[in-house]
Protein backbone atom coordinates (compact mmCIF):
# COMPACT_ATOMS: atom_id res chain seq x y z
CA UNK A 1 213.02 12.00 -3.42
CA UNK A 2 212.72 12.34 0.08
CA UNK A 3 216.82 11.66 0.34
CA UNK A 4 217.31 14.78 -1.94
CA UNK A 5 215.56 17.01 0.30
CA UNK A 6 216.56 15.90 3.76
CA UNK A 7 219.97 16.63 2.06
CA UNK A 8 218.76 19.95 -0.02
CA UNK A 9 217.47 21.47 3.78
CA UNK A 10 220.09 19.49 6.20
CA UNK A 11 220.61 21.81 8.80
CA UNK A 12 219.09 24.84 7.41
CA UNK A 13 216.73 25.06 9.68
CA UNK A 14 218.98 26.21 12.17
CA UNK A 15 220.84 28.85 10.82
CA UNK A 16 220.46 32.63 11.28
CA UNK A 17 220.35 33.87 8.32
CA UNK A 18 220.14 37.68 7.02
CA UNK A 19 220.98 37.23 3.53
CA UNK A 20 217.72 38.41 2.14
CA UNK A 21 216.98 41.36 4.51
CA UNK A 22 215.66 43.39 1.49
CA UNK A 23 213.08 41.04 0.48
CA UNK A 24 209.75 42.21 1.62
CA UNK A 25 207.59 38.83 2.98
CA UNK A 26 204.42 40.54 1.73
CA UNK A 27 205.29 39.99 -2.17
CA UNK A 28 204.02 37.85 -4.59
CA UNK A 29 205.92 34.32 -3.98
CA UNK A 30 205.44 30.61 -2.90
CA UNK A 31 206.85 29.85 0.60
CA UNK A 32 207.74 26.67 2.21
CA UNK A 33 207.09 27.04 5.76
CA UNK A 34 208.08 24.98 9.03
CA UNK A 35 206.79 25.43 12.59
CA UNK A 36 207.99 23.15 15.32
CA UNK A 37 206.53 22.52 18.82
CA UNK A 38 208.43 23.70 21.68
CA UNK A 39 211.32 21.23 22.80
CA UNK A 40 209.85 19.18 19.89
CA UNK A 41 207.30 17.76 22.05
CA UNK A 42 204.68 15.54 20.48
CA UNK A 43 201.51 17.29 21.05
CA UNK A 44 199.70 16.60 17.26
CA UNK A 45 199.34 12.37 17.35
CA UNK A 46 201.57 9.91 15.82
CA UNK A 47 202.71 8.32 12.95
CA UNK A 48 201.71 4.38 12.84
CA UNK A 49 202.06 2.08 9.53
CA UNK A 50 203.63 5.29 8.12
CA UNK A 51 200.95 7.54 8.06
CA UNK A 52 199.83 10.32 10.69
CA UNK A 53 196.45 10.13 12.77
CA UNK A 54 196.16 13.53 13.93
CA UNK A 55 194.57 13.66 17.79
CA UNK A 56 192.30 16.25 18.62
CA UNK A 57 194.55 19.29 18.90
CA UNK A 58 196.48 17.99 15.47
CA UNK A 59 193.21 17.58 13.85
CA UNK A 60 192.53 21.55 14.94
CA UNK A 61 195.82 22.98 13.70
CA UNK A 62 195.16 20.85 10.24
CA UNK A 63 191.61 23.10 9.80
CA UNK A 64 193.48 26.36 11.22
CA UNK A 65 195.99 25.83 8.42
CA UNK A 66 193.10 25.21 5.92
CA UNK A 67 191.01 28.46 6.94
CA UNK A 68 194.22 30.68 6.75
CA UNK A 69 193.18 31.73 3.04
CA UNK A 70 189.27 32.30 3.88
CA UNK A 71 190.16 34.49 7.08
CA UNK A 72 192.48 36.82 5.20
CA UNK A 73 190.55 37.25 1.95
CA UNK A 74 192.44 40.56 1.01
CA UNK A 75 195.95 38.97 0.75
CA UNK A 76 194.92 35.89 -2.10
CA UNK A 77 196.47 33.54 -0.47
CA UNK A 78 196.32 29.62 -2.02
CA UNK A 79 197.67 26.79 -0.36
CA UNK A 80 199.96 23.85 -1.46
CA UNK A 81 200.36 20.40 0.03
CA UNK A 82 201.05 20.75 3.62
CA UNK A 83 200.82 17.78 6.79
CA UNK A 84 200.42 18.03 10.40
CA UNK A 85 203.56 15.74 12.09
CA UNK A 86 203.58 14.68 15.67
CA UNK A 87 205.99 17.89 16.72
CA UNK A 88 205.88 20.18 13.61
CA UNK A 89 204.04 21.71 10.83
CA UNK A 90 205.36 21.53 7.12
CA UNK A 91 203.35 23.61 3.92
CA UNK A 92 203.59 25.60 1.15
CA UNK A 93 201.45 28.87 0.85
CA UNK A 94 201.22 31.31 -2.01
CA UNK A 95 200.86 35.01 -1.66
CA UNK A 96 198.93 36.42 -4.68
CA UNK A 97 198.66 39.77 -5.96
CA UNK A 98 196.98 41.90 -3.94
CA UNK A 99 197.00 45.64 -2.68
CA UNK A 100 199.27 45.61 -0.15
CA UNK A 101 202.30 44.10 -2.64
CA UNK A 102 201.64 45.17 -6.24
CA UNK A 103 204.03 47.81 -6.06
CA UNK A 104 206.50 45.93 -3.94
CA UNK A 105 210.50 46.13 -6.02
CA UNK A 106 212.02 44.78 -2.82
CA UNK A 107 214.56 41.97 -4.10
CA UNK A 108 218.27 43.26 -4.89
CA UNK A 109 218.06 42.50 -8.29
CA UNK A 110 220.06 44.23 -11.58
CA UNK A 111 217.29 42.75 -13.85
CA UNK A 112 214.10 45.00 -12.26
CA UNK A 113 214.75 48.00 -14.18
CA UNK A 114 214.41 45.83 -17.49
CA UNK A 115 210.98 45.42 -17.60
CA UNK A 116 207.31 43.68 -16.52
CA UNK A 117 208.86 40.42 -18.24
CA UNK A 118 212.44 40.29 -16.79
CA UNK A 119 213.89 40.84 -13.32
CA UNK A 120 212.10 39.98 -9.90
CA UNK A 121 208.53 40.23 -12.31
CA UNK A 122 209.76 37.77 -14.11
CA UNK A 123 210.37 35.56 -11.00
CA UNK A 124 207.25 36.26 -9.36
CA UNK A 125 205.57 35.48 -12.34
CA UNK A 126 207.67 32.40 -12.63
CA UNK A 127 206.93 30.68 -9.02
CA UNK A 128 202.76 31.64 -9.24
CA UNK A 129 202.73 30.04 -12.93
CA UNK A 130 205.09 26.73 -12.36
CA UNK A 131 207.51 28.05 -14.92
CA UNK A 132 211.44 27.36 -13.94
CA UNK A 133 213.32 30.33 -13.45
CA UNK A 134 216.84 30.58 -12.30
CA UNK A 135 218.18 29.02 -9.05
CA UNK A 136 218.29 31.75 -6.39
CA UNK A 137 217.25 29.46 -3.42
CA UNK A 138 217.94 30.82 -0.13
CA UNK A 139 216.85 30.39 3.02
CA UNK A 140 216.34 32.41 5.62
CA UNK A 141 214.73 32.90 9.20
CA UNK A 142 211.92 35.43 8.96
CA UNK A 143 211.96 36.58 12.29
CA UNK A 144 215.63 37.40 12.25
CA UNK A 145 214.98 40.12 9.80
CA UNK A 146 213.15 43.14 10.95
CA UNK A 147 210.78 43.61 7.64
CA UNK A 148 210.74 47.21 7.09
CA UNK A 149 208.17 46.93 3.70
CA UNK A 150 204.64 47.56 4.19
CA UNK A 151 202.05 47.09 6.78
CA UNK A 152 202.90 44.06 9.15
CA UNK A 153 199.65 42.62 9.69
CA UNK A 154 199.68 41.67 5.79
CA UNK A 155 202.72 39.65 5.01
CA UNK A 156 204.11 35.58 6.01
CA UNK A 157 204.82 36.76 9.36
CA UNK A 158 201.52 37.69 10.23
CA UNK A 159 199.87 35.08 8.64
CA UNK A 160 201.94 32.70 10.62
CA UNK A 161 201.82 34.08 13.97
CA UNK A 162 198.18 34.01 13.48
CA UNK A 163 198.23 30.40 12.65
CA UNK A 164 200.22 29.74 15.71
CA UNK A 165 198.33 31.96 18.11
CA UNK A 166 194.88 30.45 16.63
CA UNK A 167 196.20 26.95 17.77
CA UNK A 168 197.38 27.48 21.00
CA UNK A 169 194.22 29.13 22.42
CA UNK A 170 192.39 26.28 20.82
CA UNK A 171 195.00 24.41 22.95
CA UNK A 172 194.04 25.75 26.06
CA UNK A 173 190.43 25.88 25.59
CA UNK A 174 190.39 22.00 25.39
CA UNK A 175 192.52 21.27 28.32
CA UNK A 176 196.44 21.49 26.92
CA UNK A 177 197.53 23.92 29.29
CA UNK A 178 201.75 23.73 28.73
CA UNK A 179 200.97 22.99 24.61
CA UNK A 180 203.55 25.58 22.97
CA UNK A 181 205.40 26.69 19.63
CA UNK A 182 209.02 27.08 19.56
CA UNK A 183 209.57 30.87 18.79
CA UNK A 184 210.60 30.95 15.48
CA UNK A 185 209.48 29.88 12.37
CA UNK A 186 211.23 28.83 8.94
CA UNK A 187 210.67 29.90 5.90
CA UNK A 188 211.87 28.79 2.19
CA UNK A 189 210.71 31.52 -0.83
CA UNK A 190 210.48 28.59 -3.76
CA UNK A 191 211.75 30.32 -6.91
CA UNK A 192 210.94 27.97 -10.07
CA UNK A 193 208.82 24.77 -10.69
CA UNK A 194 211.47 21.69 -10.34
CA UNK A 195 212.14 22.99 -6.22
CA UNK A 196 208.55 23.39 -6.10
CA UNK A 197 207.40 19.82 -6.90
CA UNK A 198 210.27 18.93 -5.02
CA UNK A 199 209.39 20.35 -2.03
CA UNK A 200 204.91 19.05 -2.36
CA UNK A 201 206.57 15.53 -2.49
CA UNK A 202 208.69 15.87 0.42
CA UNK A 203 205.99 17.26 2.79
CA UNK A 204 203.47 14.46 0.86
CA UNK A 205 206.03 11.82 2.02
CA UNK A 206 206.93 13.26 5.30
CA UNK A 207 205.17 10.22 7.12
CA UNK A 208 206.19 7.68 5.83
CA UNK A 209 209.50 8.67 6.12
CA UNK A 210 209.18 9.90 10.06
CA UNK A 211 211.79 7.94 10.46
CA UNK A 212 214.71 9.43 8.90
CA UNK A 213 212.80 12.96 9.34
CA UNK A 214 215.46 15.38 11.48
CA UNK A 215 212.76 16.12 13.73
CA UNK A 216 212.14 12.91 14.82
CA UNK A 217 212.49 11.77 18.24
């Protein structure tokens, strides 16, 4: 499983990519999210008998991660399997319906005209209820894109830079002065059910396969 994905996402993480600069990061969708360390330094523990034991500052971004959905109450926001690695951050969040996206038609899609059951509604619908749907995977770096849909305190973006910024102050506080993110983040909008429990197993298995992980070093 684990081989699939290292060769489903090989590379992707580094590409600049602005093939989905009409999709608005505040709609209704599961995302599969990455956040390295800066320079890929090791600032979260380590991995030993293939499993991770988080130090102190990894054991604080694992219960930043986990509050994400209780501090932003208004966006319904559920959380998938995600795991705190010595120099990055994999998980999968789901943005619900709420009132800042339930009139969001942002995808470039002939089916949206059709109807509540075809189209982008369809898709939506699709990725929140685990029903396959057809394969549109992309990937693309959010903050490549300048997201002109909707307030910008209430989308991925903002949910993530609050993540990050939440974790380096706690970084600070507790004496990890030079602890910092790289810049950007990644970000993977999971479209049907087979990429989805795709995806929960290769985060689930992400230690014991540190190994052969492309961040590892």
């Amino acid at each position: 499983m684990n081989e699939i994905m290292s060769e489903k996402f090989k590379n992707k993480y580094r590409i600049k990519s602005a093939r989905l600069q009409s999709w608005d990061y505040a709609n209704i969708a599961a995302y599969f999210i990455t956040v390295c360390t800066k320079n890929r330094k090791h600032y979260f523990g380590e991995i030993a008998d293939e499993e991770m034991h988080l130090n102190e500052i990894g054991n604080i971004t694992e219960q930043e991660w986990i509050k994400t959905p209780e501090l932003r109450p208004d966006m319904n926001l559920e959380l998938g399997e995600f795991v705190v690695m010595p120099n990055h951050f994999h998980g999968i969040i789901i943005i619900g319906e709420n009132h800042y996206n339930t009139k969001s038609e942002t995808l470039n899609d002939p089916d949206t005209e059709r109807g509540d059951d075809t189209g982008i509604n369809a898709l939506r619908r699709d990725a929140m209820h685990g029903i396959s749907t057809n394969d549109m995977n992309v990937t693309t770096n959010i903050n490549d894109i300048k997201n002109k849909f909707g307030p910008q305190s209430k989308n991925l973006g903002s949910i993530i830079r609050g993540f990050k910024s939440s974790v380096t102050t706690h970084a600070k506080k507790i004496g990890i002065p030079d602890f910092a993110w790289q810049p950007r983040f990644h970000d993977h909008i999971i479209r049907d059910a087979k990429t989805f429990e795709l995806i929960q197993n290769y985060i689930a298995s992400n230690p014991k396969n540190w190994k052969e992980d492309k961040f590892f070093s």
